[in-house]
N, C-alpha and C. Protein backbone atom coordinates (compact mmCIF):
# COMPACT_ATOMS: atom_id res chain seq x y z
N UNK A 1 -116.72 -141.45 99.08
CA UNK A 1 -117.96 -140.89 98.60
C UNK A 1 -117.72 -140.08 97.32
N UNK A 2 -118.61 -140.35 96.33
CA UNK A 2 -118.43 -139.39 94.94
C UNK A 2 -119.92 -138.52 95.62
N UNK A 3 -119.76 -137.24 94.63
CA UNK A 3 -121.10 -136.25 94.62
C UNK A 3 -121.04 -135.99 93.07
N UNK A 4 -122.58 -135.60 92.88
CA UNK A 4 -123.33 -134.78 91.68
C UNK A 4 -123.86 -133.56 92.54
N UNK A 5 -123.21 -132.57 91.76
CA UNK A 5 -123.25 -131.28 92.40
C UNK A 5 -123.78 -130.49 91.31
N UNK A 6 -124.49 -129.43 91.45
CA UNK A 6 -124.86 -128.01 91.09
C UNK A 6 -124.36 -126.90 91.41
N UNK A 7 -123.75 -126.39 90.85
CA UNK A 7 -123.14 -124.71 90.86
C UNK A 7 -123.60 -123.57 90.39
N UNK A 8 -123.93 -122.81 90.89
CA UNK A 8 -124.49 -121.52 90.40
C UNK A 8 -123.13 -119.65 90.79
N UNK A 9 -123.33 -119.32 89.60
CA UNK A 9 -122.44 -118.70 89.37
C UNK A 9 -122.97 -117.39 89.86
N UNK A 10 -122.49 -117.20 91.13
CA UNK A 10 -122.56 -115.81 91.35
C UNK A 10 -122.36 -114.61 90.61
N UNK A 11 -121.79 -114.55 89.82
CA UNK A 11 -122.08 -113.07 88.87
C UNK A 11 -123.09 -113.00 87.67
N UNK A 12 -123.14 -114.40 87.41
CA UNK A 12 -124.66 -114.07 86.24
C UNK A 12 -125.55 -115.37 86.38
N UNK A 13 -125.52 -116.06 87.69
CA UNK A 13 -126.69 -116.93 88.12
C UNK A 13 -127.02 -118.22 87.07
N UNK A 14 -125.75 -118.07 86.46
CA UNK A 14 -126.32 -119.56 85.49
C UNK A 14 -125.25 -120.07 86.17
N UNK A 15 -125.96 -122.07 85.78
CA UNK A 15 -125.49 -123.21 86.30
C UNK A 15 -124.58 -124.21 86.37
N UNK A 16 -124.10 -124.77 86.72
CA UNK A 16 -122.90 -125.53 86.04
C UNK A 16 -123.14 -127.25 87.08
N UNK A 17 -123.36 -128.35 86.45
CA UNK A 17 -123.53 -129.26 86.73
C UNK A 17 -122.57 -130.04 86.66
N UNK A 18 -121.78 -131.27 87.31
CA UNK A 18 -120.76 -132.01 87.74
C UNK A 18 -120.40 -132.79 88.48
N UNK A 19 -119.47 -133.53 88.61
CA UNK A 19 -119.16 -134.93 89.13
C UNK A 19 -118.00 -134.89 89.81
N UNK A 20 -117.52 -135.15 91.16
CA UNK A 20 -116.28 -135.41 92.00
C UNK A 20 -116.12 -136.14 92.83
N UNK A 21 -115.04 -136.43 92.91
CA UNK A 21 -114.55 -137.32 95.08
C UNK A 21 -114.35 -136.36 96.07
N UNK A 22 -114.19 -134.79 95.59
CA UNK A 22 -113.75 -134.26 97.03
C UNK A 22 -114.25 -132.83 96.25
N UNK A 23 -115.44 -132.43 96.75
CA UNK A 23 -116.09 -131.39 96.46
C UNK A 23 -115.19 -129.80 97.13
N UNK A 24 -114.56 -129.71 98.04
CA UNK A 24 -114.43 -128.68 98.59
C UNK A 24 -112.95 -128.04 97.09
N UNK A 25 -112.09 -129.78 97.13
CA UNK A 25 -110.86 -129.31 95.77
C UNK A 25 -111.79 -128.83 94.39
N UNK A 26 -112.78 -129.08 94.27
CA UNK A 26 -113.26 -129.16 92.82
C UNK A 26 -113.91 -128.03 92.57
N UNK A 27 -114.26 -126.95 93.85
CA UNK A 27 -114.95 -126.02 93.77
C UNK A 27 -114.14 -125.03 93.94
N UNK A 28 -112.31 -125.53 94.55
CA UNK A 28 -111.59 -124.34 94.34
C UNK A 28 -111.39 -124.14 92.87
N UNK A 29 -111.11 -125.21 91.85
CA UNK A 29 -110.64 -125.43 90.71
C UNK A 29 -111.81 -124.59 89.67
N UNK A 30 -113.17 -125.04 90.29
CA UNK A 30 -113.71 -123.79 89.52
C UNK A 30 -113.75 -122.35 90.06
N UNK A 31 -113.62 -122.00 91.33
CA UNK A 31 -113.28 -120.74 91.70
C UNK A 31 -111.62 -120.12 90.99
N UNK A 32 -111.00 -120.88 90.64
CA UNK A 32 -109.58 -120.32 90.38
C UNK A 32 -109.30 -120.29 88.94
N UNK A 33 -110.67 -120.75 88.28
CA UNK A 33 -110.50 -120.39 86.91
C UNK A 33 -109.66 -122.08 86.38
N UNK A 34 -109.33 -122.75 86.54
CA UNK A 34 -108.85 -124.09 86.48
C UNK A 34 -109.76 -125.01 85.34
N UNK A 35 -110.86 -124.70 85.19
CA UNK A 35 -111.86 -125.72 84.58
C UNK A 35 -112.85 -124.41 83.30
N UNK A 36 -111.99 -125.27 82.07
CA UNK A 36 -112.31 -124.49 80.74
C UNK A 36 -113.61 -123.90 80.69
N UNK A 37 -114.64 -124.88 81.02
CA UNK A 37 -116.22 -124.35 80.82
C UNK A 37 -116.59 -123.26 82.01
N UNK A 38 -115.96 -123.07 83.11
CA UNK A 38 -116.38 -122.21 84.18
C UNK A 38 -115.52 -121.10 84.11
N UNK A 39 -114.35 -121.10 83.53
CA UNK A 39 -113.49 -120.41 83.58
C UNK A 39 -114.51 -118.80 83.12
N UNK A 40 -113.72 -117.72 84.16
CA UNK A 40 -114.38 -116.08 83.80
C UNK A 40 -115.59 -115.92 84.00
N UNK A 41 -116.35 -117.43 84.96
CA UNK A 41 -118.17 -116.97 85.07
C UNK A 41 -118.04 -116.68 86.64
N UNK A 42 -117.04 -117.20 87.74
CA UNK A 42 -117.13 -117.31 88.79
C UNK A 42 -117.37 -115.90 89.41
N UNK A 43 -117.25 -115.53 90.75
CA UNK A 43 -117.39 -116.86 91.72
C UNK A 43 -118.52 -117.72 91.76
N UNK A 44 -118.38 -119.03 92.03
CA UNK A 44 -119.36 -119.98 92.09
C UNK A 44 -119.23 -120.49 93.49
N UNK A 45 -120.79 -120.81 93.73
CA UNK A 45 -120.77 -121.50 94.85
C UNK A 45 -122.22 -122.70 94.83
N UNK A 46 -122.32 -123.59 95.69
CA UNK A 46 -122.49 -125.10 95.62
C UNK A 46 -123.77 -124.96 96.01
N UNK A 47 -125.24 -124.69 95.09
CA UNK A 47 -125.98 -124.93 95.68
C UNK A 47 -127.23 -126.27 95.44
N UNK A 48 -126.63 -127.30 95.79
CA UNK A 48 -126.92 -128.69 95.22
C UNK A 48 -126.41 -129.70 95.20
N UNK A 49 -126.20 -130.77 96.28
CA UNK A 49 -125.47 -132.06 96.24
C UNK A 49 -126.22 -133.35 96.74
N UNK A 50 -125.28 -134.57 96.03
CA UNK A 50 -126.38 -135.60 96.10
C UNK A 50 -124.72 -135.96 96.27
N UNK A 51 -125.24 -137.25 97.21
CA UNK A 51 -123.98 -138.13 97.62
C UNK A 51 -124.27 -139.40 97.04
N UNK A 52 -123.24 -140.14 96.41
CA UNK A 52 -123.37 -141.50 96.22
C UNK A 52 -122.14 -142.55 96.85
N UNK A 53 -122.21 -143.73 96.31
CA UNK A 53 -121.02 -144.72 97.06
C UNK A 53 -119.75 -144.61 96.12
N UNK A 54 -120.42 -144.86 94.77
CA UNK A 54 -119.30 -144.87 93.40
C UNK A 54 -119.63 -143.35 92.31
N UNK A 55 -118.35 -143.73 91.61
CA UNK A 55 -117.93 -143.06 91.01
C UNK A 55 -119.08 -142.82 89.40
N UNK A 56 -119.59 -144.28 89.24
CA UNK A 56 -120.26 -144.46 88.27
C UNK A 56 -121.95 -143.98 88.54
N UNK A 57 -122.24 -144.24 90.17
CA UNK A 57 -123.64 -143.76 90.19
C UNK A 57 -123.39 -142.43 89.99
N UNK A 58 -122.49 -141.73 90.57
CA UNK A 58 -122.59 -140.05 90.32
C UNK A 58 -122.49 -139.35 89.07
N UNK A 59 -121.27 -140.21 88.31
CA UNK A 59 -121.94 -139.75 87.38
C UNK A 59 -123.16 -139.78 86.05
N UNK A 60 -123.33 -141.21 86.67
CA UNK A 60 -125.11 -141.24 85.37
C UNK A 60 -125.99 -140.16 86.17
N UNK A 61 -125.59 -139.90 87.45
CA UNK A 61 -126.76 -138.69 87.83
C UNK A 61 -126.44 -137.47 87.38
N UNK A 62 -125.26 -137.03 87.26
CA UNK A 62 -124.48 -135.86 86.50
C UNK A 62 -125.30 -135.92 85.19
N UNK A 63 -125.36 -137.10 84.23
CA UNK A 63 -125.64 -137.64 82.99
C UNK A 63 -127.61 -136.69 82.95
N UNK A 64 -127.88 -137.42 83.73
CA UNK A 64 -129.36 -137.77 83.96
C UNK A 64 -130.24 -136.12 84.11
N UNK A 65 -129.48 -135.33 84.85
CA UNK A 65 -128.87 -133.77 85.16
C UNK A 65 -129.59 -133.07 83.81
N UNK A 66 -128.09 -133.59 83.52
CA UNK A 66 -127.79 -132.50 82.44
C UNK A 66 -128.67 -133.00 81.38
N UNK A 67 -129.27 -133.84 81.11
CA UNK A 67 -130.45 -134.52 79.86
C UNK A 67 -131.57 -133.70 79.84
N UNK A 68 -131.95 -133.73 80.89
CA UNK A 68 -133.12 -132.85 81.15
C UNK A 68 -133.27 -131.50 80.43
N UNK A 69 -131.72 -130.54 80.05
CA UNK A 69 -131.47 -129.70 79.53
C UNK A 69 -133.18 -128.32 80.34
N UNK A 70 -132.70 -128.00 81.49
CA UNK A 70 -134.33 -127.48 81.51
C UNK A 70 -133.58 -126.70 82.78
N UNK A 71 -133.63 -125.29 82.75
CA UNK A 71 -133.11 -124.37 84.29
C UNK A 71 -134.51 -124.84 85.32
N UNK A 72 -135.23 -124.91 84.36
CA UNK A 72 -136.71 -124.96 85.74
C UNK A 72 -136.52 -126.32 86.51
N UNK A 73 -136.05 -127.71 85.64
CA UNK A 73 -136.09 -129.12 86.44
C UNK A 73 -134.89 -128.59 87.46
N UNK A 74 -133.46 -128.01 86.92
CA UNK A 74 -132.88 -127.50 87.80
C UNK A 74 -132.97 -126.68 89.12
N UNK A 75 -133.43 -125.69 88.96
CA UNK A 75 -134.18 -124.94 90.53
C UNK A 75 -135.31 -125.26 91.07
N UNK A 76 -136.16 -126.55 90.58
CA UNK A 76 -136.81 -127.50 91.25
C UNK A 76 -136.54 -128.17 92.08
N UNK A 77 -134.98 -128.93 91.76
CA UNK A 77 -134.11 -129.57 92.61
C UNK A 77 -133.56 -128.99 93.82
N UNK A 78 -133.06 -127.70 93.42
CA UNK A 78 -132.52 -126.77 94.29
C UNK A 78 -134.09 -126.24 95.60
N UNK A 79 -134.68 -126.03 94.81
CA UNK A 79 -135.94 -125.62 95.72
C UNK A 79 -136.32 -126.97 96.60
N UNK A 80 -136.38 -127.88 96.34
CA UNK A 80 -136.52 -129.60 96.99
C UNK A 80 -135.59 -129.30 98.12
N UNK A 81 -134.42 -129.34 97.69
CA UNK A 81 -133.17 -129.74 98.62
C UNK A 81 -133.52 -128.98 99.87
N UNK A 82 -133.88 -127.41 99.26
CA UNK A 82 -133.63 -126.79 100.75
C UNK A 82 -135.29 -127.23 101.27
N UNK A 83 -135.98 -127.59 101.21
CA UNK A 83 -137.25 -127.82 102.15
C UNK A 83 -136.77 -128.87 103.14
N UNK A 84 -136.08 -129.90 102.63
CA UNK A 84 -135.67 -130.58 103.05
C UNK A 84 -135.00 -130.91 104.46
């Protein structure tokens, strides 16, 4: 299973959008400072995932994400998920 995930940064609440095979390693890597663009915003934690089969659907949804360029389409999603 790949995921398109959403991260929100616990110390100043902005977002970080992304693509993996094993979400639990990828969220230490941004908790540990490991990943240039997250690095010094953490702690982060996962509030947003979509599962796919491949590697390629997850990430045109990562793609598709981040196009939108918009925090509101973002916590739309997030607000969806949890009704859910």
């Amino acid at each position: 299973m790949f995921y398109t995930y959403i991260l929100q940064s616990e110390k100043s609440g902005t977002f970080y959008v992304g693509h993996t095979e094993d979400m639990i390693a990828r969220l230490n890597r941004h908790n540990q400072g490991a990943v240039t663009s997250t690095r010094n915003k953490g702690p982060w934690k996962i509030v947003y995932l979509e599962e796919f089969a491949t590697k390629i659907e997850a990430n045109k949804r990562e793609l598709e994400i981040k196009s939108k360029k918009s925090r509101k389409y973002i916590e739309a999603l997030i607000a969806r998920s949890r009704k859910d």
